[in-house]
PDB file of N, CA and C in Angstrom:
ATOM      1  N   UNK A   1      -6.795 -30.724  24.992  1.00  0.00           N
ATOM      2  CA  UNK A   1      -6.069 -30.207  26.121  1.00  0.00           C
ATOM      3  C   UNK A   1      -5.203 -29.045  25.688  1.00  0.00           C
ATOM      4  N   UNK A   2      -4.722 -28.173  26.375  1.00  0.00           N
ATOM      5  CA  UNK A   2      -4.062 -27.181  26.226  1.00  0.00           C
ATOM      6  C   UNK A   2      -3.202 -27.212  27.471  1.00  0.00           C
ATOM      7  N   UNK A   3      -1.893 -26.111  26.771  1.00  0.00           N
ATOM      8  CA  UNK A   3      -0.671 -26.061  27.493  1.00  0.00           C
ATOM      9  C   UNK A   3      -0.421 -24.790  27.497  1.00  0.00           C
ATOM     10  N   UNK A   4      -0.370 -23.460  28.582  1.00  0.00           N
ATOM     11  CA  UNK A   4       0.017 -22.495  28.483  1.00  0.00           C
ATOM     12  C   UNK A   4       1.678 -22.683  28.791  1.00  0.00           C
ATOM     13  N   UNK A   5       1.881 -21.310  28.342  1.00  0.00           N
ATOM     14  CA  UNK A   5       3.270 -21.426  28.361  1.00  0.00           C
ATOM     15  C   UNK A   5       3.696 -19.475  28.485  1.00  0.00           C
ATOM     16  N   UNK A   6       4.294 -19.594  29.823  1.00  0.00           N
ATOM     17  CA  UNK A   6       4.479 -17.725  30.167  1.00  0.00           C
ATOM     18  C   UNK A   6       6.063 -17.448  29.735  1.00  0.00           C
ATOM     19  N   UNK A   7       6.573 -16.489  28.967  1.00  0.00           N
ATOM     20  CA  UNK A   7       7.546 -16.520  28.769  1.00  0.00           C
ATOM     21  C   UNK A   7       8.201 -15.016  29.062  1.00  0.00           C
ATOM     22  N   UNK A   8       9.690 -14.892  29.624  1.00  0.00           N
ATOM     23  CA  UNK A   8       9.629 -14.128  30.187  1.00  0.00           C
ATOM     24  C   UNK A   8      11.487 -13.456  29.875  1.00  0.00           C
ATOM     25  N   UNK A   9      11.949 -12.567  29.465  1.00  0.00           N
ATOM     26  CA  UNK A   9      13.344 -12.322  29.020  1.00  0.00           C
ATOM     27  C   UNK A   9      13.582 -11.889  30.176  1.00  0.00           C
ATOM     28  N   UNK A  10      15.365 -12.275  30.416  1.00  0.00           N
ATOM     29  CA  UNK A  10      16.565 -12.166  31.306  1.00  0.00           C
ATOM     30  C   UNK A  10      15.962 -11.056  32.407  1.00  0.00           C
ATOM     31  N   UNK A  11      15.586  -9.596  32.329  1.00  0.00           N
ATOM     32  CA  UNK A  11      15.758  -9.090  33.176  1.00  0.00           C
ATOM     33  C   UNK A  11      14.435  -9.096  33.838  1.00  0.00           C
ATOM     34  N   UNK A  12      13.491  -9.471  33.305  1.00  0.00           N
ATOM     35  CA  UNK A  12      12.017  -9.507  33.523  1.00  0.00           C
ATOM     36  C   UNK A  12      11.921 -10.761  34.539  1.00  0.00           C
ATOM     37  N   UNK A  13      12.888 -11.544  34.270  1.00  0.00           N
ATOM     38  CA  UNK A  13      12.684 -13.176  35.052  1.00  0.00           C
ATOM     39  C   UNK A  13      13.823 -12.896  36.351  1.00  0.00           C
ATOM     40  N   UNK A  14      14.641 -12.030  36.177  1.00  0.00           N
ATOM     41  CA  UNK A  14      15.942 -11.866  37.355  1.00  0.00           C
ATOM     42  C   UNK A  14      14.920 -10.751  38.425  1.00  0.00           C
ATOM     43  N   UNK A  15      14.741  -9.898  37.669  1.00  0.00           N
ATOM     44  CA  UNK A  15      13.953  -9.061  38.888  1.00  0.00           C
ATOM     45  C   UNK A  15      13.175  -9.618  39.714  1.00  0.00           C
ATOM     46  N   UNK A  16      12.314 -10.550  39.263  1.00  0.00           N
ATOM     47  CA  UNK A  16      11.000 -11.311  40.172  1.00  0.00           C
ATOM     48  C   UNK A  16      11.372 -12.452  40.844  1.00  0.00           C
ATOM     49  N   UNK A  17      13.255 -12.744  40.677  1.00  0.00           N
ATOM     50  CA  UNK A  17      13.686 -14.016  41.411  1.00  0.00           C
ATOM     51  C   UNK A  17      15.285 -13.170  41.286  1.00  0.00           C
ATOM     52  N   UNK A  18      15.511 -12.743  42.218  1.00  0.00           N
ATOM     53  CA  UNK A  18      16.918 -11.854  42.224  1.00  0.00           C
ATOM     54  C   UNK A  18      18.190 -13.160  42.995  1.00  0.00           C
ATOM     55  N   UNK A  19      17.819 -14.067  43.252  1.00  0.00           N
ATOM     56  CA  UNK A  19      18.414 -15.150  43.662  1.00  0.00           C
ATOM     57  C   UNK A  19      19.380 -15.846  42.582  1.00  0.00           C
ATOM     58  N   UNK A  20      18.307 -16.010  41.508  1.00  0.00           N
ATOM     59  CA  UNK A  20      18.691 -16.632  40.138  1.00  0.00           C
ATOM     60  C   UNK A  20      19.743 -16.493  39.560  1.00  0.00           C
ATOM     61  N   UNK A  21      20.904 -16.475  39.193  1.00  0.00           N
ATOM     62  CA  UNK A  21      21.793 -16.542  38.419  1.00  0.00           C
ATOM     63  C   UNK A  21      21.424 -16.622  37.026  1.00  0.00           C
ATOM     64  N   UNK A  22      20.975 -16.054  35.627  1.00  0.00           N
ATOM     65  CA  UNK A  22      20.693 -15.624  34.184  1.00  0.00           C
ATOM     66  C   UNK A  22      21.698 -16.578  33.554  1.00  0.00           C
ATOM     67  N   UNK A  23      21.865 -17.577  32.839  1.00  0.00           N
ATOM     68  CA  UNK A  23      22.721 -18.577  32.005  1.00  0.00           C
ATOM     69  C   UNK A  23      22.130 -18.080  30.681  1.00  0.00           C
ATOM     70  N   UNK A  24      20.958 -17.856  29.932  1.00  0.00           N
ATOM     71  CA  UNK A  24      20.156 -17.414  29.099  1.00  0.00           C
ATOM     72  C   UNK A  24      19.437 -16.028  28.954  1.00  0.00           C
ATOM     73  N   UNK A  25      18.862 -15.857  27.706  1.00  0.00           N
ATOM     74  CA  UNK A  25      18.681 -14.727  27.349  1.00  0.00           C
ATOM     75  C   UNK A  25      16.781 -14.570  27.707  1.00  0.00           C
ATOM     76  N   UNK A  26      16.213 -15.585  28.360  1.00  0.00           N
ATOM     77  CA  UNK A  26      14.944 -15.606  28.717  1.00  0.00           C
ATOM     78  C   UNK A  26      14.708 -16.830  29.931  1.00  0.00           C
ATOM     79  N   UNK A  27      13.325 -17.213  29.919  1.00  0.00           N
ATOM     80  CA  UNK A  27      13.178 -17.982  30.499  1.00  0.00           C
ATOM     81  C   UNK A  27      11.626 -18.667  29.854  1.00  0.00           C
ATOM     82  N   UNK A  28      11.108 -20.193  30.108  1.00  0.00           N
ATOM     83  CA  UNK A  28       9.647 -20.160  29.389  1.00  0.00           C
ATOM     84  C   UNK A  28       9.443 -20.906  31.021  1.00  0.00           C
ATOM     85  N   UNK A  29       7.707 -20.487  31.135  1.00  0.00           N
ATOM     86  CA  UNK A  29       7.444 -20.829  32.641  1.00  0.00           C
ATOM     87  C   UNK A  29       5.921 -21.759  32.235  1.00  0.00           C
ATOM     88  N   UNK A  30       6.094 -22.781  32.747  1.00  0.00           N
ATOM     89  CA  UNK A  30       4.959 -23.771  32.462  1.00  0.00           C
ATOM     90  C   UNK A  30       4.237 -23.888  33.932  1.00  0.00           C
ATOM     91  N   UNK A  31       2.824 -22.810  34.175  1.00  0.00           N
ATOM     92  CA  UNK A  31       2.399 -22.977  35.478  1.00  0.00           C
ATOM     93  C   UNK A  31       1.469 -24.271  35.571  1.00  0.00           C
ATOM     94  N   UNK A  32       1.742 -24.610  37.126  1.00  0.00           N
ATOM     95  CA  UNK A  32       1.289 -25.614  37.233  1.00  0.00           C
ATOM     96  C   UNK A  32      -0.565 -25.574  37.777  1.00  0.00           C
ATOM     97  N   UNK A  33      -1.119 -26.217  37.738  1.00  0.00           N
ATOM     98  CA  UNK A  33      -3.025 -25.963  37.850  1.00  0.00           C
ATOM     99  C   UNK A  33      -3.635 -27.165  38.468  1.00  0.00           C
ATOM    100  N   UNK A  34      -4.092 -26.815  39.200  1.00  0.00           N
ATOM    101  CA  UNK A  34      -5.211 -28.905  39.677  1.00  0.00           C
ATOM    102  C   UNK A  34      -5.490 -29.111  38.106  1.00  0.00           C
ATOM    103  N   UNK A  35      -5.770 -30.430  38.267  1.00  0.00           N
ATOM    104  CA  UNK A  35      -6.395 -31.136  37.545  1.00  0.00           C
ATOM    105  C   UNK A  35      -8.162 -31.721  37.510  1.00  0.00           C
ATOM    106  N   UNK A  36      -8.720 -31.825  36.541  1.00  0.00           N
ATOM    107  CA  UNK A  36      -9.869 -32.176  37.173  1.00  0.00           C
ATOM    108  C   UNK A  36     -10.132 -33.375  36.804  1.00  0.00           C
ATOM    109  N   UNK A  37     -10.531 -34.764  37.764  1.00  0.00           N
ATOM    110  CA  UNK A  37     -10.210 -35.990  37.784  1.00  0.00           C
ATOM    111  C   UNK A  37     -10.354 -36.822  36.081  1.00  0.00           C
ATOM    112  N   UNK A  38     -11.507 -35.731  35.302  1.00  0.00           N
ATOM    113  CA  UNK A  38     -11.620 -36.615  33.857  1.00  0.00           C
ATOM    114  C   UNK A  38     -10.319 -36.671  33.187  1.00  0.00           C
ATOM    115  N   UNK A  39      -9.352 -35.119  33.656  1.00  0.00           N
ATOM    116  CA  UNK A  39      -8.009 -35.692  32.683  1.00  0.00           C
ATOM    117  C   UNK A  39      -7.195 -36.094  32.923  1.00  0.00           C
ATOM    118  N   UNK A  40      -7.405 -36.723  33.912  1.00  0.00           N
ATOM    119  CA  UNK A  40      -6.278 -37.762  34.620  1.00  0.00           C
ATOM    120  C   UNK A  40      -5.710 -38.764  33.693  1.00  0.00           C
ATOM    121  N   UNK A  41      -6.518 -39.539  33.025  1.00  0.00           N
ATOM    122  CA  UNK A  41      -6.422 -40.553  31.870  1.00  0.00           C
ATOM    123  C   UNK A  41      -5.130 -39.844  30.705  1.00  0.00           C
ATOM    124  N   UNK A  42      -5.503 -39.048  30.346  1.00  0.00           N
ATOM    125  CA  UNK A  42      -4.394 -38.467  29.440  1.00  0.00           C
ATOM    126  C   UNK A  42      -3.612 -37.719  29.672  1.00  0.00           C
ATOM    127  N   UNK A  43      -3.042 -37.840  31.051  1.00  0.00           N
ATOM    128  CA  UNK A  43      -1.956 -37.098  32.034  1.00  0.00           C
ATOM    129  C   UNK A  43      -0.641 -37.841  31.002  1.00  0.00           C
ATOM    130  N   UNK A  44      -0.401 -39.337  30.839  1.00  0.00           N
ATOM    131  CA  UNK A  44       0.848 -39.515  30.267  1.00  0.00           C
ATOM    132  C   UNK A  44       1.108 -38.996  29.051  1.00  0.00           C
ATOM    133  N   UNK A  45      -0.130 -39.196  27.859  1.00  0.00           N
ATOM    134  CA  UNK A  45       0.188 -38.961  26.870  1.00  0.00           C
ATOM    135  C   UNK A  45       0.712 -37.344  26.730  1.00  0.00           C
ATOM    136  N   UNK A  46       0.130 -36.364  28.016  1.00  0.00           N
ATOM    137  CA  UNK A  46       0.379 -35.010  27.707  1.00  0.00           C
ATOM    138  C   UNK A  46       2.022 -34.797  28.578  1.00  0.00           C
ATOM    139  N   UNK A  47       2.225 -35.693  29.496  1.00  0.00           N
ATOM    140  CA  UNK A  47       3.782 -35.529  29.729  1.00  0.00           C
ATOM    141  C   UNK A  47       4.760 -35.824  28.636  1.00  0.00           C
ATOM    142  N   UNK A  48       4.351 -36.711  27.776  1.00  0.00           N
ATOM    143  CA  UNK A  48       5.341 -37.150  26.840  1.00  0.00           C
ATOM    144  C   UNK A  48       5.537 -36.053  25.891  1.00  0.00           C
ATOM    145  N   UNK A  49       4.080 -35.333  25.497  1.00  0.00           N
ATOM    146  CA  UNK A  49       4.208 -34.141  24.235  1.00  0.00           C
ATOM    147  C   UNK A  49       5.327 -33.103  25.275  1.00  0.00           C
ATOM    148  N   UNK A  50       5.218 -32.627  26.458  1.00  0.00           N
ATOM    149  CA  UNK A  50       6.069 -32.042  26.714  1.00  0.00           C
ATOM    150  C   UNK A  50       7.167 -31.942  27.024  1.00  0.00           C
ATOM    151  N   UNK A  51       7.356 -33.137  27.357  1.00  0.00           N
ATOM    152  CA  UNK A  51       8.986 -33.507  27.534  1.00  0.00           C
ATOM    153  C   UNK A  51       9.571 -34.253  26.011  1.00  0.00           C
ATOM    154  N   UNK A  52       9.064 -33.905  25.068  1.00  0.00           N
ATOM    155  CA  UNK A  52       9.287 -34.182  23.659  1.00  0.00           C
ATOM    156  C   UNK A  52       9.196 -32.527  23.241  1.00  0.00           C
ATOM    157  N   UNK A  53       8.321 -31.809  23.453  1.00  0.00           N
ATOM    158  CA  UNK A  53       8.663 -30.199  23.360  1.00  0.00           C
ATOM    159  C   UNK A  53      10.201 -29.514  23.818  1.00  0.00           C
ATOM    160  N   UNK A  54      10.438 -30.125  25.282  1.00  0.00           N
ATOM    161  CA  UNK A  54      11.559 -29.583  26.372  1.00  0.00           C
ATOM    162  C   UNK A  54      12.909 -30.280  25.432  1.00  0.00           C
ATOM    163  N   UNK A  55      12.460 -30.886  25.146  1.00  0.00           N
ATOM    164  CA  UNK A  55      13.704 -31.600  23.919  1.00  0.00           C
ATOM    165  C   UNK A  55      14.144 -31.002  23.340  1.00  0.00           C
ATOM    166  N   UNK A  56      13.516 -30.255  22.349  1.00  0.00           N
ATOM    167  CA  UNK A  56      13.598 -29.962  21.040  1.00  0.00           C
ATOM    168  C   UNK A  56      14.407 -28.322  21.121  1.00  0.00           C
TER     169      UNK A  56
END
């Protein structure tokens, strides 16, 4: 399985959401995609690697 990951600095991420308020010097953007029903099964194990990533 794979995990993209779009990453995007302060003024690059404020321009395309001028709403936002900047706390940081970037932003990382994890888009979201259907799924196709075979990887349903290893949906938990791949939430855990990422919210063990979002940790760190």
């Amino acid at each position: 399985m794979f995990l993209s990951a779009l990453e995007a600095d302060r003024d690059a991420f404020t321009a395309r959401h001028p709403k936002v308020t900047a706390d940081t010097d970037g932003a990382r953007i994890l888009p979201s995609v259907p799924m196709k029903p075979e990887s349903e099964d290893p949906v938990h194990r791949l939430h855990e690697q990422v919210t063990r990533l979002a940790r760190s």
